[in-house]
Protein backbone atom coordinates (compact mmCIF):
# COMPACT_ATOMS: atom_id res chain seq x y z
CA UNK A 1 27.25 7.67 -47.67
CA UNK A 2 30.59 6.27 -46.46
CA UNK A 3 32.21 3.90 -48.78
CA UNK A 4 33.08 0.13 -46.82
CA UNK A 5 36.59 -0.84 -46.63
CA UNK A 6 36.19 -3.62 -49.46
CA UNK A 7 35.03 -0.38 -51.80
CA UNK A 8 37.67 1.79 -50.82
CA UNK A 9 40.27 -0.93 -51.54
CA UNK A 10 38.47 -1.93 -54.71
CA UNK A 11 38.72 2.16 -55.81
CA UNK A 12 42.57 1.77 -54.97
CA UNK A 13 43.44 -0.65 -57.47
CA UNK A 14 41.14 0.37 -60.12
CA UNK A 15 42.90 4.16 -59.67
CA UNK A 16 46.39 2.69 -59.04
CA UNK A 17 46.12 0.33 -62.35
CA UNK A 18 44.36 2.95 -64.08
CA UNK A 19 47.19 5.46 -63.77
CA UNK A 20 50.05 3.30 -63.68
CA UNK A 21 49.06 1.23 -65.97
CA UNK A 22 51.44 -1.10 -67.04
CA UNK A 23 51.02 -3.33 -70.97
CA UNK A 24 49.95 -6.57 -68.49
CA UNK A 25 48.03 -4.10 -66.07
CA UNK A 26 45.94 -2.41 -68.89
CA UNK A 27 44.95 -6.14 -70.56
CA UNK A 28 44.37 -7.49 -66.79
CA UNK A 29 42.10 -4.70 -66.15
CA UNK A 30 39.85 -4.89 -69.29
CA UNK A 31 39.38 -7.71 -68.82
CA UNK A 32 38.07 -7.45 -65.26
CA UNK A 33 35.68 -4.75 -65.88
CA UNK A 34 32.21 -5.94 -65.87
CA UNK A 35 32.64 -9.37 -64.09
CA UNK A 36 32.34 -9.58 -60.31
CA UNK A 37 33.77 -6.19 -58.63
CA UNK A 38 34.82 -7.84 -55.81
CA UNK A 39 36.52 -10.44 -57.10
CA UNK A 40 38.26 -8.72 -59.75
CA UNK A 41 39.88 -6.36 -57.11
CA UNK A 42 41.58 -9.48 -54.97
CA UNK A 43 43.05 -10.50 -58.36
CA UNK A 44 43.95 -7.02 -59.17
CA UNK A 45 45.16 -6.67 -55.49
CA UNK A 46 47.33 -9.78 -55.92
CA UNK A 47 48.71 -8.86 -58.90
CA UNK A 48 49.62 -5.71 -57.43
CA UNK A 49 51.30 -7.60 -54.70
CA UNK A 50 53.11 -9.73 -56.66
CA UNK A 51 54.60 -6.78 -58.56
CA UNK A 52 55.55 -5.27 -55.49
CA UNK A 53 57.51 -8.37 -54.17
CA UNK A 54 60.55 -7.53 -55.35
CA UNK A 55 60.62 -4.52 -53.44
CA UNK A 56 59.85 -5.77 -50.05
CA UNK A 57 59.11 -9.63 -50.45
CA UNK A 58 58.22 -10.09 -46.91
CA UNK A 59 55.86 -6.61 -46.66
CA UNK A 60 53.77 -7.88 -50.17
CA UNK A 61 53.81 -11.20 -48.86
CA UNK A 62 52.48 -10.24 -45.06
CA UNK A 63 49.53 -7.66 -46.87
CA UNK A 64 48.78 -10.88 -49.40
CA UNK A 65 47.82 -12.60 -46.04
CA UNK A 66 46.62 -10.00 -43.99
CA UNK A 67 43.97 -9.18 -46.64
CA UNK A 68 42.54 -13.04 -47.08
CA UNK A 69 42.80 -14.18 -43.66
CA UNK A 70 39.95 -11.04 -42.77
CA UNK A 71 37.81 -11.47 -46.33
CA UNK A 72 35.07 -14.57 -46.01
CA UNK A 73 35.80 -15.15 -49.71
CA UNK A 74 37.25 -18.62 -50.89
CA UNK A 75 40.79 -18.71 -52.13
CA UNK A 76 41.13 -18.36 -55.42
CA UNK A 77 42.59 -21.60 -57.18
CA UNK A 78 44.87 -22.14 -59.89
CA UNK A 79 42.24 -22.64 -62.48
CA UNK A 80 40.95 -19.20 -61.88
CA UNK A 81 44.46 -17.62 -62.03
CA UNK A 82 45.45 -19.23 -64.77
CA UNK A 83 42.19 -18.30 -66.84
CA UNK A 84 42.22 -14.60 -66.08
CA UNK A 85 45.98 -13.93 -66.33
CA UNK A 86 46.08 -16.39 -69.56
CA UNK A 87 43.43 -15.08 -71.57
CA UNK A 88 45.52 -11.50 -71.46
CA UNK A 89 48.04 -12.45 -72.22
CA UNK A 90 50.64 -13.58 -69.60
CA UNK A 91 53.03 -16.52 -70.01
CA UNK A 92 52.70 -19.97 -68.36
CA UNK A 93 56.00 -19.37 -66.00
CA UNK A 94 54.63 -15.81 -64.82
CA UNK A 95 51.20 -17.51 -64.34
CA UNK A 96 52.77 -20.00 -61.94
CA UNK A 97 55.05 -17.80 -60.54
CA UNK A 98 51.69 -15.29 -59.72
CA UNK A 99 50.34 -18.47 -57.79
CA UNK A 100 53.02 -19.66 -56.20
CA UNK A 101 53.47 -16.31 -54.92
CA UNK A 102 49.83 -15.86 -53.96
CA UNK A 103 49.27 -19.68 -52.53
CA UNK A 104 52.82 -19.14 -50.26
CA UNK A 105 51.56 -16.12 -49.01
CA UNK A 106 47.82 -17.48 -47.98
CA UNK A 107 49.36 -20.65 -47.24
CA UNK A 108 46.56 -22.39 -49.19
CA UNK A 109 46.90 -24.44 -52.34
CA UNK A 110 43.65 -25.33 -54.26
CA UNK A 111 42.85 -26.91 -57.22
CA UNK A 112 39.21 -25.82 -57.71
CA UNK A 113 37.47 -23.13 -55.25
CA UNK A 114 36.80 -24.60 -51.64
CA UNK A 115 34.66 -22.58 -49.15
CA UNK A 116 36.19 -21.42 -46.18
CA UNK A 117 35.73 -22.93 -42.45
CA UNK A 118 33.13 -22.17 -40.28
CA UNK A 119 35.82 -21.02 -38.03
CA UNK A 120 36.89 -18.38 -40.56
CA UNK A 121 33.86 -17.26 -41.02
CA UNK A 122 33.04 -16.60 -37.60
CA UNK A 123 36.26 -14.67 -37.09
CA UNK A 124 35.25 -12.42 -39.85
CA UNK A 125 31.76 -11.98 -38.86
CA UNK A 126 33.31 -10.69 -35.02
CA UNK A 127 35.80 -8.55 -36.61
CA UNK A 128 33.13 -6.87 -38.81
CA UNK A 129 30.72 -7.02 -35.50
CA UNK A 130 33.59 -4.88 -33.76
CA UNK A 131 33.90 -2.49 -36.52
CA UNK A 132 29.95 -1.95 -36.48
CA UNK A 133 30.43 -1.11 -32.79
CA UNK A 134 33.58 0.84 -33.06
CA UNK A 135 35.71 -1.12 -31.24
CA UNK A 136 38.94 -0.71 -32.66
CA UNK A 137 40.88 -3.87 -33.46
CA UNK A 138 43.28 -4.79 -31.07
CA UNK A 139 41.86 -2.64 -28.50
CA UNK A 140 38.65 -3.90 -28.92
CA UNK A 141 39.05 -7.36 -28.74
CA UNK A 142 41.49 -6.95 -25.29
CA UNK A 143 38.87 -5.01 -23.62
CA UNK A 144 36.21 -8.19 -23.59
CA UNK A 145 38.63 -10.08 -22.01
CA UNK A 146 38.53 -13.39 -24.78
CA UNK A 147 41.78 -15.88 -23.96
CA UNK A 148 45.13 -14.88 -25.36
CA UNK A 149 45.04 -17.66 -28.34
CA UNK A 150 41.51 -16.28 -29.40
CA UNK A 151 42.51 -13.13 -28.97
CA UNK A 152 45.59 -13.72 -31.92
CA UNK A 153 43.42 -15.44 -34.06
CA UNK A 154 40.83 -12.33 -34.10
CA UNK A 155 44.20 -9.86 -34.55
CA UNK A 156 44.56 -12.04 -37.87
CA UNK A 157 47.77 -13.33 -36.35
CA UNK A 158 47.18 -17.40 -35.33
């Protein structure tokens, strides 16, 4: 059986963390294992990006983004940061610094966890739709023949 997208990505980080692991990386993902799989890998995946901003700020920053804006998950919130990175470990400045990172990136800044719109969720449900279908995003979404602004906000780019 073919593994989704969300399972491949959640492999990724589990492998890349597992073999690379760094001091904060090893305590982070201990932590992790056995709560929610999905939701350990978007903290593990923005952790990863946030380690990987000082090599290409704009790239880490883009891929924070691109990720969220196709997931139907809510943001994560400072609370939940703050309670995962702080319990292993991590200081106070490098726990705000992880969320202002994360919450410039998404261009969301929450308190407590907030559902996303209806709106999102529709976009995600085409976009999956699409990949059900195999109609390849951009292609796919051109060839229906949807107006230009819908069409950028299905691309992930409005």
């Amino acid at each position: 059986m073919l593994k989704s997208l969300k399972e491949v990505f959640c492999d990724f980080y589990y492998y890349y963390f597992f073999f690379r692991p760094s001091k904060a990386a090893w305590r982070l993902t201990n932590h992790l294992i056995g709560t929610n799989k999905k939701r350990d890998c978007l903290l593990l995946h923005l952790y990863w990006s946030y380690l990987n901003r000082y090599r290409n700020f704009a790239a880490a920053s883009k891929c924070l983004r691109m990720i969220w804006n196709s997931l139907p998950d809510s943001f994560l919130n400072y609370v939940e940061i703050e309670v995962t990175f702080g319990n292993k470990g991590f200081e106070p400045k490098e726990i705000e610094d992880i969320y202002k990172f994360y919450s410039n990136a998404v261009g969301e800044f929450n308190s407590k966890a907030v559902p996303r719109s209806l709106r999102h969720h529709c976009r995600t449900v085409i976009r999956r739709r699409f990949w059900k279908c195999r109609q390849w995003i951009p292609e796919g979404i051109q060839q229906i023949g949807l107006p230009p602004m819908l069409q950028l906000y299905l691309n992930l780019e409005a």
